[in-house]
PDB file of N, CA and C in Angstrom:
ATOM      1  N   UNK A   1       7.072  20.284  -2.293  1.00  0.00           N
ATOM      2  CA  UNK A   1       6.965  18.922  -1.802  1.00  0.00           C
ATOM      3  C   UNK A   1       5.587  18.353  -2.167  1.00  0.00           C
ATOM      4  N   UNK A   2       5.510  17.202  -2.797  1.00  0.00           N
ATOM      5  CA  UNK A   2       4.126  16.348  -3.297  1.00  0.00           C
ATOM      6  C   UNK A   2       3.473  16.280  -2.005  1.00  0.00           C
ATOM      7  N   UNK A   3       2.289  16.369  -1.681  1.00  0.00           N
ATOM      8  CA  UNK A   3       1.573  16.138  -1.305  1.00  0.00           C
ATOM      9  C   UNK A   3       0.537  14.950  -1.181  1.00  0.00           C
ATOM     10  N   UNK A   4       0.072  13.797  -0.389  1.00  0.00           N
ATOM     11  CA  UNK A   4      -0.263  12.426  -0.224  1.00  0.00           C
ATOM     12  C   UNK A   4      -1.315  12.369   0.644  1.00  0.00           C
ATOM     13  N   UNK A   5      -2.327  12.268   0.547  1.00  0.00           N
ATOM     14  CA  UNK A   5      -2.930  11.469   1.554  1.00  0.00           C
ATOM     15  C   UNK A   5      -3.182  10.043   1.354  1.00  0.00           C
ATOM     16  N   UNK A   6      -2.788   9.103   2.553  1.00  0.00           N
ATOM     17  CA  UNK A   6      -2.769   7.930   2.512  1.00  0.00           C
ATOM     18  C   UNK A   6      -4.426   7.293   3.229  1.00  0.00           C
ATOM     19  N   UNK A   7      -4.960   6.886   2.899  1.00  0.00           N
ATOM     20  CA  UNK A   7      -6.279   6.263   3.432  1.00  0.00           C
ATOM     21  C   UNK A   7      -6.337   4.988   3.497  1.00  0.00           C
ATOM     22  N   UNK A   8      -6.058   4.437   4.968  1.00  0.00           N
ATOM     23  CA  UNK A   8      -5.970   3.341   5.165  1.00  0.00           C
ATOM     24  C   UNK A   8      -6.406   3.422   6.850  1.00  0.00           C
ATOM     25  N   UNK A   9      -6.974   1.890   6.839  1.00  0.00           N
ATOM     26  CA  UNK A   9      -7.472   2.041   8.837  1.00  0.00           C
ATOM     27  C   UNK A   9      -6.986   0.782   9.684  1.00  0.00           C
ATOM     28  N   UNK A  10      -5.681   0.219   8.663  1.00  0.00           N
ATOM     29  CA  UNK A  10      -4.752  -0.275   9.324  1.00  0.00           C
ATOM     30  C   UNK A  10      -3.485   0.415   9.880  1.00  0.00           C
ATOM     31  N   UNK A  11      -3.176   0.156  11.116  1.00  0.00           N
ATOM     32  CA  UNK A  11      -2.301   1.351  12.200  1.00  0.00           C
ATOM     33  C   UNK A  11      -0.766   0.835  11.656  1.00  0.00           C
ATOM     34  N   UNK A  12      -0.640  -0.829  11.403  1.00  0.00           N
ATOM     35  CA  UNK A  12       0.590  -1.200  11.406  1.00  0.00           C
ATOM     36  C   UNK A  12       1.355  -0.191   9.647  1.00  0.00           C
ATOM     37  N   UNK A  13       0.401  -0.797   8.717  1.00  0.00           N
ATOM     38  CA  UNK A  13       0.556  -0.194   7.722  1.00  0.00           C
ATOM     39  C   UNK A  13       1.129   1.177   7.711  1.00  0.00           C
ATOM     40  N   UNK A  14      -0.041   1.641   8.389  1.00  0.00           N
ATOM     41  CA  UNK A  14      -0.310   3.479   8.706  1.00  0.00           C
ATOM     42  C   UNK A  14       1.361   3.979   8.753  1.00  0.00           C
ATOM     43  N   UNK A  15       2.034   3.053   9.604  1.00  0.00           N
ATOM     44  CA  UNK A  15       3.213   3.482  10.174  1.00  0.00           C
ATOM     45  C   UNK A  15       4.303   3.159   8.966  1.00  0.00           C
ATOM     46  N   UNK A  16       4.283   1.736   8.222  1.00  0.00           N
ATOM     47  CA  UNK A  16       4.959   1.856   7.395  1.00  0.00           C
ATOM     48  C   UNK A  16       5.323   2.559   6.459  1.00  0.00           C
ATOM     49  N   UNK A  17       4.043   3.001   5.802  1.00  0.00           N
ATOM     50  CA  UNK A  17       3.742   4.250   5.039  1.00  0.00           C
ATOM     51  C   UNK A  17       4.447   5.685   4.829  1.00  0.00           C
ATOM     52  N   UNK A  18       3.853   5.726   5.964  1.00  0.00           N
ATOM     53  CA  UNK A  18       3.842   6.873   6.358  1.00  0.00           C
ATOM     54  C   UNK A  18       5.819   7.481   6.150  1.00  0.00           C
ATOM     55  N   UNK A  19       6.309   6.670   7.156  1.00  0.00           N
ATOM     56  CA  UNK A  19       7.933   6.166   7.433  1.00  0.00           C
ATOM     57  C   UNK A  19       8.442   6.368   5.748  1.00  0.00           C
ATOM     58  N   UNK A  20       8.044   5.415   4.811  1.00  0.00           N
ATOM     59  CA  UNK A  20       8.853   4.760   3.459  1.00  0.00           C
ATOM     60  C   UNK A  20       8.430   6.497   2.777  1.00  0.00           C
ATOM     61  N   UNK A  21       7.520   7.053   2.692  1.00  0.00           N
ATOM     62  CA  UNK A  21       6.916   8.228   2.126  1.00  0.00           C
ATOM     63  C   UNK A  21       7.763   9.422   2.506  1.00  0.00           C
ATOM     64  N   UNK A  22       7.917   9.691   3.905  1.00  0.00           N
ATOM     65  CA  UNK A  22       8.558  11.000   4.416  1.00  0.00           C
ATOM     66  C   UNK A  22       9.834  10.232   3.968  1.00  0.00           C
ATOM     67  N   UNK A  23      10.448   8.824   4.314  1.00  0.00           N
ATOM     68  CA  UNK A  23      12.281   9.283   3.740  1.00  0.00           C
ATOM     69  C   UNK A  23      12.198   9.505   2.388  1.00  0.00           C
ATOM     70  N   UNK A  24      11.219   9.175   1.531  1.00  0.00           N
ATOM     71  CA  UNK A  24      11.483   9.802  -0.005  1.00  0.00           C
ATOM     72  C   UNK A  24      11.317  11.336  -0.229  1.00  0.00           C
ATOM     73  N   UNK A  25      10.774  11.745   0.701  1.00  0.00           N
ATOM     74  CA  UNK A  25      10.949  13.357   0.574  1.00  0.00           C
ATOM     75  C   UNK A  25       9.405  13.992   0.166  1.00  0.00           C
ATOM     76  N   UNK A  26       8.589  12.732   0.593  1.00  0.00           N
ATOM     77  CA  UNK A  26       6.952  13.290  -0.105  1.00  0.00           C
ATOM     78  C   UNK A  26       6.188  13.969   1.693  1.00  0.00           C
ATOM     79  N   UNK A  27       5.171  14.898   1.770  1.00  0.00           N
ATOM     80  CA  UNK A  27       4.730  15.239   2.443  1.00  0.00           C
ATOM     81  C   UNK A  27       3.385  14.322   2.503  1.00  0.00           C
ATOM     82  N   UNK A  28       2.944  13.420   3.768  1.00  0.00           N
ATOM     83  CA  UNK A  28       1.851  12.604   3.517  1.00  0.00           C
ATOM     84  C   UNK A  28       1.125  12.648   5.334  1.00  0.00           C
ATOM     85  N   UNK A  29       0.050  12.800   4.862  1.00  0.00           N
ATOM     86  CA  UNK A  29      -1.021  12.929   5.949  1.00  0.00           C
ATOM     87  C   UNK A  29      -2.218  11.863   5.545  1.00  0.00           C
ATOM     88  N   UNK A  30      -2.455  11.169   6.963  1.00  0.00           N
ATOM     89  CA  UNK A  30      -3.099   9.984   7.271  1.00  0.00           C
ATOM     90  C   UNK A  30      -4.770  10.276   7.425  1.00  0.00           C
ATOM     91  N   UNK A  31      -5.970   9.472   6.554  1.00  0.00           N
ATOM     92  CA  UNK A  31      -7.290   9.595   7.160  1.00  0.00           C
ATOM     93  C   UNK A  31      -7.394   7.882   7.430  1.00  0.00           C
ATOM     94  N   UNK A  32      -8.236   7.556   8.475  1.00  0.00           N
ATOM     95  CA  UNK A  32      -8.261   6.088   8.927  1.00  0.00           C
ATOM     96  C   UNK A  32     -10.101   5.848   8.599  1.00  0.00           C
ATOM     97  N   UNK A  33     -10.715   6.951   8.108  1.00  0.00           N
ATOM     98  CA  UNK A  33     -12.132   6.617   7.592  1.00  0.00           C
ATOM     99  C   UNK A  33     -11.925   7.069   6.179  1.00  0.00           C
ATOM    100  N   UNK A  34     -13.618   6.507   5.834  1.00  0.00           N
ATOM    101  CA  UNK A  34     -14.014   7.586   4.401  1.00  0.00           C
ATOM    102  C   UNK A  34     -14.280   9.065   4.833  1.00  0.00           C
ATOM    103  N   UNK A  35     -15.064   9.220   5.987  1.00  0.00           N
ATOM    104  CA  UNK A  35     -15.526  10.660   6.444  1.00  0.00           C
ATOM    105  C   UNK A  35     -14.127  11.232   6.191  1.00  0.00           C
ATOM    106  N   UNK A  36     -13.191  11.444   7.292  1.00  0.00           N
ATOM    107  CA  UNK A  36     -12.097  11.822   7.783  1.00  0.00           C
ATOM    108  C   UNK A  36     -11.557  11.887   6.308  1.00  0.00           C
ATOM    109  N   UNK A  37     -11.142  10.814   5.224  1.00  0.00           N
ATOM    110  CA  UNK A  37     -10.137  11.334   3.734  1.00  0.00           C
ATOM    111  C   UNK A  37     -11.403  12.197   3.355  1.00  0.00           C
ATOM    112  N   UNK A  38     -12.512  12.451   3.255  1.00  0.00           N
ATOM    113  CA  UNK A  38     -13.107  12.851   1.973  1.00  0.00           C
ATOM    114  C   UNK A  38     -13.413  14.525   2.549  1.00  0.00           C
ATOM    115  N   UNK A  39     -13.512  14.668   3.477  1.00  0.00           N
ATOM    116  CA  UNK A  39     -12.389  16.279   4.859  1.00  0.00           C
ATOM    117  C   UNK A  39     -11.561  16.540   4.452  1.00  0.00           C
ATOM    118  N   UNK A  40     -10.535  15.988   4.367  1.00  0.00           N
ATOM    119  CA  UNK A  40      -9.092  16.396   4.271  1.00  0.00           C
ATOM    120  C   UNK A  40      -9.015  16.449   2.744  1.00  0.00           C
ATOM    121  N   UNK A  41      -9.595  15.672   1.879  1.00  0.00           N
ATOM    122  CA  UNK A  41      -9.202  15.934   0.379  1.00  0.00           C
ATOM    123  C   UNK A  41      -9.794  16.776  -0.119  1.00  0.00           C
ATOM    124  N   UNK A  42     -10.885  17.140   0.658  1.00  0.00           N
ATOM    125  CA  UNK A  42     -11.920  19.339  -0.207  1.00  0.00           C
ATOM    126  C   UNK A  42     -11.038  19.963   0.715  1.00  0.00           C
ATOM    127  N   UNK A  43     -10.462  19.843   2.094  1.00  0.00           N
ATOM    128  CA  UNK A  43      -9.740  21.307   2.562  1.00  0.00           C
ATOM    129  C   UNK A  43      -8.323  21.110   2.265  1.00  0.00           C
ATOM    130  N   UNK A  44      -7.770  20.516   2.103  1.00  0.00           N
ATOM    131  CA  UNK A  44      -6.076  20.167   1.978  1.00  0.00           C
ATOM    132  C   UNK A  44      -6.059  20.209   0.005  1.00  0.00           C
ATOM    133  N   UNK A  45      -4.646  20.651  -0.044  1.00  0.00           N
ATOM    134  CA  UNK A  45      -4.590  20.993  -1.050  1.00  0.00           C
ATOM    135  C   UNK A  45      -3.594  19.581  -1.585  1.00  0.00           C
ATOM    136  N   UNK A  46      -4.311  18.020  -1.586  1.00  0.00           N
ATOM    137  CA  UNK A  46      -3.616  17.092  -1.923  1.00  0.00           C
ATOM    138  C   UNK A  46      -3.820  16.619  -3.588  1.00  0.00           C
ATOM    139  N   UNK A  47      -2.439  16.415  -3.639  1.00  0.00           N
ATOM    140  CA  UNK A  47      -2.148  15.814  -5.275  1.00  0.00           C
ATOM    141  C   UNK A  47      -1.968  14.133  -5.458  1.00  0.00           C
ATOM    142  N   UNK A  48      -2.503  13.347  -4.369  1.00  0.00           N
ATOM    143  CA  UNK A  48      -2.598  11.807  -5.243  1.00  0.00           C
ATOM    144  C   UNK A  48      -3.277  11.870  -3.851  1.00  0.00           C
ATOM    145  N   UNK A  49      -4.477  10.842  -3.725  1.00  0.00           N
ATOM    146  CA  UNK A  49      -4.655   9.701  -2.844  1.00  0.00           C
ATOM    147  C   UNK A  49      -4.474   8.276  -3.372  1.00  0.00           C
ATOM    148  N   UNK A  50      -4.060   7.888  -1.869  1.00  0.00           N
ATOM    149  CA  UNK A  50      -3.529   6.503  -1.748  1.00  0.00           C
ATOM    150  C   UNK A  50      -4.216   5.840  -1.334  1.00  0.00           C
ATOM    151  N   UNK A  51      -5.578   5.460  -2.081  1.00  0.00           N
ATOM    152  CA  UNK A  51      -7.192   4.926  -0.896  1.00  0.00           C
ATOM    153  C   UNK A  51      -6.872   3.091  -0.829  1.00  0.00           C
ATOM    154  N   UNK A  52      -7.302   2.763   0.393  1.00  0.00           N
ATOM    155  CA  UNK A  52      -7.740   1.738   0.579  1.00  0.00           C
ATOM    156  C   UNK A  52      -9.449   1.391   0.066  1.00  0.00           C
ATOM    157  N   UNK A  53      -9.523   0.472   0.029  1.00  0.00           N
ATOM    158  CA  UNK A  53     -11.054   0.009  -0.601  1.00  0.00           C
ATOM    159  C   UNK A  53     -12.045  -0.368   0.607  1.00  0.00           C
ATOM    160  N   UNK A  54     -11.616  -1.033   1.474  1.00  0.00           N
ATOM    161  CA  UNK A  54     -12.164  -1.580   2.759  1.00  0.00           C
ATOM    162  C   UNK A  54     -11.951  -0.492   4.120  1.00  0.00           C
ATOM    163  N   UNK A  55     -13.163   0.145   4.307  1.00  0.00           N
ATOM    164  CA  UNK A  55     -12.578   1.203   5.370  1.00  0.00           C
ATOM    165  C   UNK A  55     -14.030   0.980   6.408  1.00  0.00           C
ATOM    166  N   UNK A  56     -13.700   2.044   7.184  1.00  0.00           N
ATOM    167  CA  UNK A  56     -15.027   1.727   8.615  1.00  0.00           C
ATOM    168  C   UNK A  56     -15.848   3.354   7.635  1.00  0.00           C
ATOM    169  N   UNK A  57     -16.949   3.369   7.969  1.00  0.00           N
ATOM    170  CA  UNK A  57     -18.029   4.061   7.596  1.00  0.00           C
ATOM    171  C   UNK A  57     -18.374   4.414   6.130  1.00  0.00           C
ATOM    172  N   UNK A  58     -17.340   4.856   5.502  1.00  0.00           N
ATOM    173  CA  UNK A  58     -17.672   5.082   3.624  1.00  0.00           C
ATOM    174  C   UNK A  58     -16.483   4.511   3.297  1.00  0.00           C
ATOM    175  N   UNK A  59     -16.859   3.534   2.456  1.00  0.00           N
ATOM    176  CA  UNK A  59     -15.566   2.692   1.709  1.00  0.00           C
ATOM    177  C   UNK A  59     -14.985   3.379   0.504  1.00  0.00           C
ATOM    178  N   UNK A  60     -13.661   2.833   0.071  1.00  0.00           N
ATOM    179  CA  UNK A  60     -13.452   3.414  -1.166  1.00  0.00           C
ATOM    180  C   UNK A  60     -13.669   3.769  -2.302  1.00  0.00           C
ATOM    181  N   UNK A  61     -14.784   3.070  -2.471  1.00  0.00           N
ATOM    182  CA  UNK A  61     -15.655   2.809  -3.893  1.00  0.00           C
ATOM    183  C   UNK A  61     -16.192   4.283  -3.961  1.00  0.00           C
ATOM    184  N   UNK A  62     -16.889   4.610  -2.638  1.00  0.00           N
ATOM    185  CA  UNK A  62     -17.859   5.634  -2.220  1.00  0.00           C
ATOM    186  C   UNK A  62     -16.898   7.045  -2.409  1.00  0.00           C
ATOM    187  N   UNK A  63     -15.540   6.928  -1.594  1.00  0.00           N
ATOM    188  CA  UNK A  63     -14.748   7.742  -1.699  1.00  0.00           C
ATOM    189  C   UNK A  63     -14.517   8.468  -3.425  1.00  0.00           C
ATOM    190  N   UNK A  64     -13.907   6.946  -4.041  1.00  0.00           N
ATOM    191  CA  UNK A  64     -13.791   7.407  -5.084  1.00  0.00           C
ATOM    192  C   UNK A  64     -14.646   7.803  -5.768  1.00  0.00           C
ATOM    193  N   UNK A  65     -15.935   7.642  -5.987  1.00  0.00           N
ATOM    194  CA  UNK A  65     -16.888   7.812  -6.403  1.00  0.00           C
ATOM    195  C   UNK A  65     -17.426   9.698  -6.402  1.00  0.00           C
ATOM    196  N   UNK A  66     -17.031  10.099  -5.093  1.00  0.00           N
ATOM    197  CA  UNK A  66     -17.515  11.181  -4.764  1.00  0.00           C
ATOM    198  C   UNK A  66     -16.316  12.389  -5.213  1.00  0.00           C
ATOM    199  N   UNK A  67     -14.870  11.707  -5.453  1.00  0.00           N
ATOM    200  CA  UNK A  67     -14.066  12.567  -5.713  1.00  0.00           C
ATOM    201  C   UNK A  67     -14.391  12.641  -7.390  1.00  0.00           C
ATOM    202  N   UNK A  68     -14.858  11.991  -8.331  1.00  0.00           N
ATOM    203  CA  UNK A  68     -14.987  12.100  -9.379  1.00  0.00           C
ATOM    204  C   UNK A  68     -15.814  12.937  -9.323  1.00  0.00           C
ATOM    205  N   UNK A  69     -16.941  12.904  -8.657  1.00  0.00           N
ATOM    206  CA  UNK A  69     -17.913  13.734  -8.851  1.00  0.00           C
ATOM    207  C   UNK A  69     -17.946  15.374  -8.456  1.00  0.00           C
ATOM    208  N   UNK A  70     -16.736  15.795  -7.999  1.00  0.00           N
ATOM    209  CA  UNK A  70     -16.457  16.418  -7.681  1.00  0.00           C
ATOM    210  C   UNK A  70     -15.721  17.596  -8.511  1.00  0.00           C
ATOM    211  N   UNK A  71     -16.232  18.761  -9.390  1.00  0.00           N
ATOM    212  CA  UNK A  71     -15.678  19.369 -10.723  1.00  0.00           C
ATOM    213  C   UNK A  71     -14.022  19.570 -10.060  1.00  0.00           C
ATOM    214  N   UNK A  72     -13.896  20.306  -9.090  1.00  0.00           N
ATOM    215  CA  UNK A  72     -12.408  20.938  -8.617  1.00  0.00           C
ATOM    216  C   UNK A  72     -11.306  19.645  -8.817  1.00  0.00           C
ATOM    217  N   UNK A  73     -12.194  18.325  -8.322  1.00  0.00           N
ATOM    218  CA  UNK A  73     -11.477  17.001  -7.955  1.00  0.00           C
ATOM    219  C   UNK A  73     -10.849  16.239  -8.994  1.00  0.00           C
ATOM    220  N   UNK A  74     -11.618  16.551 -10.149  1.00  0.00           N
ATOM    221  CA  UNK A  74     -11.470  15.785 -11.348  1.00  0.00           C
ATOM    222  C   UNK A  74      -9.923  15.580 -12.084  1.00  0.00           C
ATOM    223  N   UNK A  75      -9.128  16.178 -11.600  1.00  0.00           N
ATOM    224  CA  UNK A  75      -7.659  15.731 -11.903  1.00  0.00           C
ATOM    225  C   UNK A  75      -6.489  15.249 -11.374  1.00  0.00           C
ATOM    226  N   UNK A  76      -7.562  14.865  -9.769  1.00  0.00           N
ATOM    227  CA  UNK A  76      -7.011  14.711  -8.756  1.00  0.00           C
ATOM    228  C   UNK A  76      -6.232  13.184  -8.976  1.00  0.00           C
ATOM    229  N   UNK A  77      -5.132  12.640  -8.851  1.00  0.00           N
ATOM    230  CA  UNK A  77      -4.881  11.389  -9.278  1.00  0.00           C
ATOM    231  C   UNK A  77      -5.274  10.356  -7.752  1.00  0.00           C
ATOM    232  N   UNK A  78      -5.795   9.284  -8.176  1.00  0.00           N
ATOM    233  CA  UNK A  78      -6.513   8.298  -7.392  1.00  0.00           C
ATOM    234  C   UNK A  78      -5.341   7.074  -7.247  1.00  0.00           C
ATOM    235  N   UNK A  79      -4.899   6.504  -6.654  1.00  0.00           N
ATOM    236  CA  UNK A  79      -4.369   5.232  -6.709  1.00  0.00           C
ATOM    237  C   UNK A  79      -4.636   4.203  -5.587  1.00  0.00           C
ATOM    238  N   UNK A  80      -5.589   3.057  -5.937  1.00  0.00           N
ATOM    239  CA  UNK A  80      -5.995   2.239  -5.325  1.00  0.00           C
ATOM    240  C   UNK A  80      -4.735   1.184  -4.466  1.00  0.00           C
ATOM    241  N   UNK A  81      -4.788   1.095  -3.352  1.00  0.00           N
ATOM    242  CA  UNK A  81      -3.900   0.247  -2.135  1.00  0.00           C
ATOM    243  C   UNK A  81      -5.000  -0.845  -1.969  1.00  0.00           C
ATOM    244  N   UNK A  82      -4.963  -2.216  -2.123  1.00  0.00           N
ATOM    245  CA  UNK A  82      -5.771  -2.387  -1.601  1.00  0.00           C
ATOM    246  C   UNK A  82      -5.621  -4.101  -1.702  1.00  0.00           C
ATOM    247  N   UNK A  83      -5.837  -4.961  -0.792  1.00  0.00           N
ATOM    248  CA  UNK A  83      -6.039  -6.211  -1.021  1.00  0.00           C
ATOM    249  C   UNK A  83      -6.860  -6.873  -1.692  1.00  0.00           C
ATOM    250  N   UNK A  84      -7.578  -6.686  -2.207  1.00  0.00           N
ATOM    251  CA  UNK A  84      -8.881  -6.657  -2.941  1.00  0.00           C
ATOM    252  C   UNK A  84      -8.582  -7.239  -4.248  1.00  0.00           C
ATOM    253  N   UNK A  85      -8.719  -8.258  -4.796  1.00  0.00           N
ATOM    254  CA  UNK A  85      -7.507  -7.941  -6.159  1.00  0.00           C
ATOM    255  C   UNK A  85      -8.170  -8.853  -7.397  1.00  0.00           C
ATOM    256  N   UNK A  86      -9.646  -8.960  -7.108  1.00  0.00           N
ATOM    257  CA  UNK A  86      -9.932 -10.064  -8.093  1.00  0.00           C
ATOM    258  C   UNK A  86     -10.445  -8.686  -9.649  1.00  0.00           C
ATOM    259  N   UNK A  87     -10.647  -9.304 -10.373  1.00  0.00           N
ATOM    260  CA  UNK A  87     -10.549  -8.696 -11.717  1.00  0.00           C
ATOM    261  C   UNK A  87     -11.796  -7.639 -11.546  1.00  0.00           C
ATOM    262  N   UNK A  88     -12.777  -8.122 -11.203  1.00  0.00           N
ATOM    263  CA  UNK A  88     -13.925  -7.257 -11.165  1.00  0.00           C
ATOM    264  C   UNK A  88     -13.684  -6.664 -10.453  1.00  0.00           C
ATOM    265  N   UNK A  89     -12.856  -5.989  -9.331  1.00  0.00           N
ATOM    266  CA  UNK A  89     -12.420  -4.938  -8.198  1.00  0.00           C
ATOM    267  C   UNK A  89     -11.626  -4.164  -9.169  1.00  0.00           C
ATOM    268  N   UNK A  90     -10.391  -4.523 -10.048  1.00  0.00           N
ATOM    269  CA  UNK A  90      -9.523  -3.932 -10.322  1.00  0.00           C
ATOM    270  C   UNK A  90     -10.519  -2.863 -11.584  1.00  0.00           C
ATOM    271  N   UNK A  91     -11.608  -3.677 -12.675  1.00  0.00           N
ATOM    272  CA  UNK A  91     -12.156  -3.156 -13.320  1.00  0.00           C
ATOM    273  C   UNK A  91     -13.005  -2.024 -13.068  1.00  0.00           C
ATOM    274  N   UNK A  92     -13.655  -2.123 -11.721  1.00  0.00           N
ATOM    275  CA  UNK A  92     -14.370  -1.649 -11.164  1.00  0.00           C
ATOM    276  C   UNK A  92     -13.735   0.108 -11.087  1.00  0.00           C
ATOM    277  N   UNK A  93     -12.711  -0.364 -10.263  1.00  0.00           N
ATOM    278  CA  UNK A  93     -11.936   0.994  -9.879  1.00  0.00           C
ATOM    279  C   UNK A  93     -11.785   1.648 -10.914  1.00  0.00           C
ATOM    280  N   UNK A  94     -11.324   0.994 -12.199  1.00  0.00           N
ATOM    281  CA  UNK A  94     -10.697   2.141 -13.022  1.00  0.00           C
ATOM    282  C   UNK A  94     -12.208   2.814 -13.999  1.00  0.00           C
ATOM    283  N   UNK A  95     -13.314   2.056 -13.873  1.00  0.00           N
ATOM    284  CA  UNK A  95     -14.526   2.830 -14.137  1.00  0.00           C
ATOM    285  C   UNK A  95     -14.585   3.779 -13.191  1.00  0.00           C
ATOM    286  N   UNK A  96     -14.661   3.878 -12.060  1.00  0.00           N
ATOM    287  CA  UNK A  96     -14.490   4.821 -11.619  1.00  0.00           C
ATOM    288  C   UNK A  96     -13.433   5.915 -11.527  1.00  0.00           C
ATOM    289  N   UNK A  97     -12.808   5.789 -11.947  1.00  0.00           N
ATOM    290  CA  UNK A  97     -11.825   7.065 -12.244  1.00  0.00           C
ATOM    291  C   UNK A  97     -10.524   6.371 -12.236  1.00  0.00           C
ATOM    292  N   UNK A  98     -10.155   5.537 -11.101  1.00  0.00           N
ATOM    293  CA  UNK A  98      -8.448   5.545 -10.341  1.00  0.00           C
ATOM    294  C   UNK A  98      -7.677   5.468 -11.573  1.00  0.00           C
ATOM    295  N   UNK A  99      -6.710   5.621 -11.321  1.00  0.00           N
ATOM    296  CA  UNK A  99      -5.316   6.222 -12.064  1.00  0.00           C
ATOM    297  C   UNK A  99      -4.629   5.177 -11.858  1.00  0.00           C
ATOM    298  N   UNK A 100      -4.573   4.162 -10.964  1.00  0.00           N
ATOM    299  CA  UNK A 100      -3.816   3.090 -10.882  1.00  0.00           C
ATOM    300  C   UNK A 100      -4.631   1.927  -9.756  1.00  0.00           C
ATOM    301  N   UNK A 101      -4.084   1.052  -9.803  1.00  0.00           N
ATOM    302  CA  UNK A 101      -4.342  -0.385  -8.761  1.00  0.00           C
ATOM    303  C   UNK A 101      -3.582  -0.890  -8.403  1.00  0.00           C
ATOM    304  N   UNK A 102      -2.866  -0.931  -7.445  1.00  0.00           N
ATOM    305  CA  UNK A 102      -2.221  -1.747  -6.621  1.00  0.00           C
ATOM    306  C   UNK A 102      -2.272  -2.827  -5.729  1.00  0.00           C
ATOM    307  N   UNK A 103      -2.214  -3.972  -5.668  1.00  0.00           N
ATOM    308  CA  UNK A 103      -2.540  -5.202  -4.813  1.00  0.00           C
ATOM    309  C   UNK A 103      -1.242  -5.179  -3.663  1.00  0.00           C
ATOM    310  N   UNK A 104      -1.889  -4.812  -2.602  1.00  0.00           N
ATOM    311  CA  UNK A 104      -0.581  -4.891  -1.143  1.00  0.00           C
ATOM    312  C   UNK A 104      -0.126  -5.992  -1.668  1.00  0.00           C
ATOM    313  N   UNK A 105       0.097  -7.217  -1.821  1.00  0.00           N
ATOM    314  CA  UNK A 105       0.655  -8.332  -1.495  1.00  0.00           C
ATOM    315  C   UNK A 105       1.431  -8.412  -2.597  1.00  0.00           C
ATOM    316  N   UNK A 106       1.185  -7.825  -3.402  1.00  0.00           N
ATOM    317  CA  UNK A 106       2.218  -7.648  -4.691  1.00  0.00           C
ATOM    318  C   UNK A 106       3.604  -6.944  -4.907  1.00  0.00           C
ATOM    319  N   UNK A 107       2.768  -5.695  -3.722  1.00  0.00           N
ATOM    320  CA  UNK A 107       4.354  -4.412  -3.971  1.00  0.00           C
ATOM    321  C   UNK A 107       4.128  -4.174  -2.427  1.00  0.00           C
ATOM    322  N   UNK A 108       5.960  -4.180  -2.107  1.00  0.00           N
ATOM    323  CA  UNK A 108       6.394  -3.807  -0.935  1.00  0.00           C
ATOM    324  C   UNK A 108       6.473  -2.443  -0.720  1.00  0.00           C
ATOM    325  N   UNK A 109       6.301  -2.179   0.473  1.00  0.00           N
ATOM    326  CA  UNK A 109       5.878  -0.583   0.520  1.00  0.00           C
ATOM    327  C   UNK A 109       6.675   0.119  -0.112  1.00  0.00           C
ATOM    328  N   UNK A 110       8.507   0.086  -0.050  1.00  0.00           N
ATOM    329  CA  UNK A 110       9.257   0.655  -1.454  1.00  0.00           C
ATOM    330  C   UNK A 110       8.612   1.064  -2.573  1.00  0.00           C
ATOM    331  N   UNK A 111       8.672  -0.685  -3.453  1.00  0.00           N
ATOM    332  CA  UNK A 111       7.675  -0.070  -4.235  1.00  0.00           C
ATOM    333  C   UNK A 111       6.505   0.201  -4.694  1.00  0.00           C
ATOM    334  N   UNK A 112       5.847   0.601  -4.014  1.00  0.00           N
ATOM    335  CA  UNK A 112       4.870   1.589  -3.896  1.00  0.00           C
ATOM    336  C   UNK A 112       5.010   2.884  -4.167  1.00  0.00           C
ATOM    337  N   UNK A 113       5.739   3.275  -3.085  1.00  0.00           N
ATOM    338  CA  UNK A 113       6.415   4.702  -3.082  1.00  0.00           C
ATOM    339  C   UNK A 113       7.095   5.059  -4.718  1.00  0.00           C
ATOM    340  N   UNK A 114       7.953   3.853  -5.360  1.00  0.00           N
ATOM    341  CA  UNK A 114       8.829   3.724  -6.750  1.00  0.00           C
ATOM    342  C   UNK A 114       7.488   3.943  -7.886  1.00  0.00           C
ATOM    343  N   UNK A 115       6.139   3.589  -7.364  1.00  0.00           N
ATOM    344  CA  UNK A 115       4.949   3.254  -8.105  1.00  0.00           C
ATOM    345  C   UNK A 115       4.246   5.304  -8.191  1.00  0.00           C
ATOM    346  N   UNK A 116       3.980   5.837  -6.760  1.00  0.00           N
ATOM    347  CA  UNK A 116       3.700   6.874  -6.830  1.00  0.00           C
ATOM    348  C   UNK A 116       4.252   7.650  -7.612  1.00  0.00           C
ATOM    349  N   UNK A 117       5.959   7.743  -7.228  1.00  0.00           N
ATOM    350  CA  UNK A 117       6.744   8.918  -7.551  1.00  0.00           C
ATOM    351  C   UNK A 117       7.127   8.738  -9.286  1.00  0.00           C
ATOM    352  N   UNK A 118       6.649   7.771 -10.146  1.00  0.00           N
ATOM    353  CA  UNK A 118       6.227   7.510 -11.744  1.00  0.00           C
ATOM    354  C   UNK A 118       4.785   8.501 -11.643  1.00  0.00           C
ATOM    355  N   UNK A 119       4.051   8.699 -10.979  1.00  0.00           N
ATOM    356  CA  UNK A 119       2.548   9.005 -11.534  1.00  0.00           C
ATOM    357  C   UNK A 119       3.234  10.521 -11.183  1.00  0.00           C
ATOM    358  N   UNK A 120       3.661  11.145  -9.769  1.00  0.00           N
ATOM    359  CA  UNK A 120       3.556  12.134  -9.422  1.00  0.00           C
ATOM    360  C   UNK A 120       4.977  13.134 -10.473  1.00  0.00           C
TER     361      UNK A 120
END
């Protein structure tokens, strides 16, 4: 079973997620900070994060930033969630590593999930 962590520190979301992910058959566990995902992604043995960009204490930038830097991490696939969506955000991310960009307002949580399970 794929493995997910979703990083986001919206609760309503959290739930949608979470819901659309387990009926596709993916195994996905929730961090609502940067501290809390960047824990769970050195001890958990996860194969995509699903980062938000806007978080409470280390944002995504930082997140992503630190998983690149990270030798073990480096093939880890990244895919940006995020409202954020002007060109210099999207550019931004993929200098930093991410594997994909996603604008919430674009793709319904479906596809999203239709978006992961292409990468994974």
């Amino acid at each position: 079973m794929k493995q997910i962590l979703l990083v986001e520190d919206d609760s309503f979301l959290i739930d949608i997620y979470t819901t659309k992910f387990k009926e596709m058959g993916f195994n996905i566990d929730v961090a609502q900070d940067g501290n809390q995902a960047l824990r769970k992604i050195l001890e958990n043995n996860v194969e995509l994060v699903l980062l938000d960009i806007v978080l409470p204490h280390v944002d995504g930038w930082e997140i992503l930033k630190k998983i690149r830097q990270e030798n073990s991490l480096k093939d880890l696939k990244v895919v940006i969630l995020s409202n954020l969506g002007q060109k210099s955000e999207v550019d931004k991310a993929f200098a930093l590593g991410a594997t994909k960009y996603l604008i919430k307002a674009h793709y319904t949580p479906s596809e999203v999930v239709e978006e992961i399970k292409k990468i994974l």
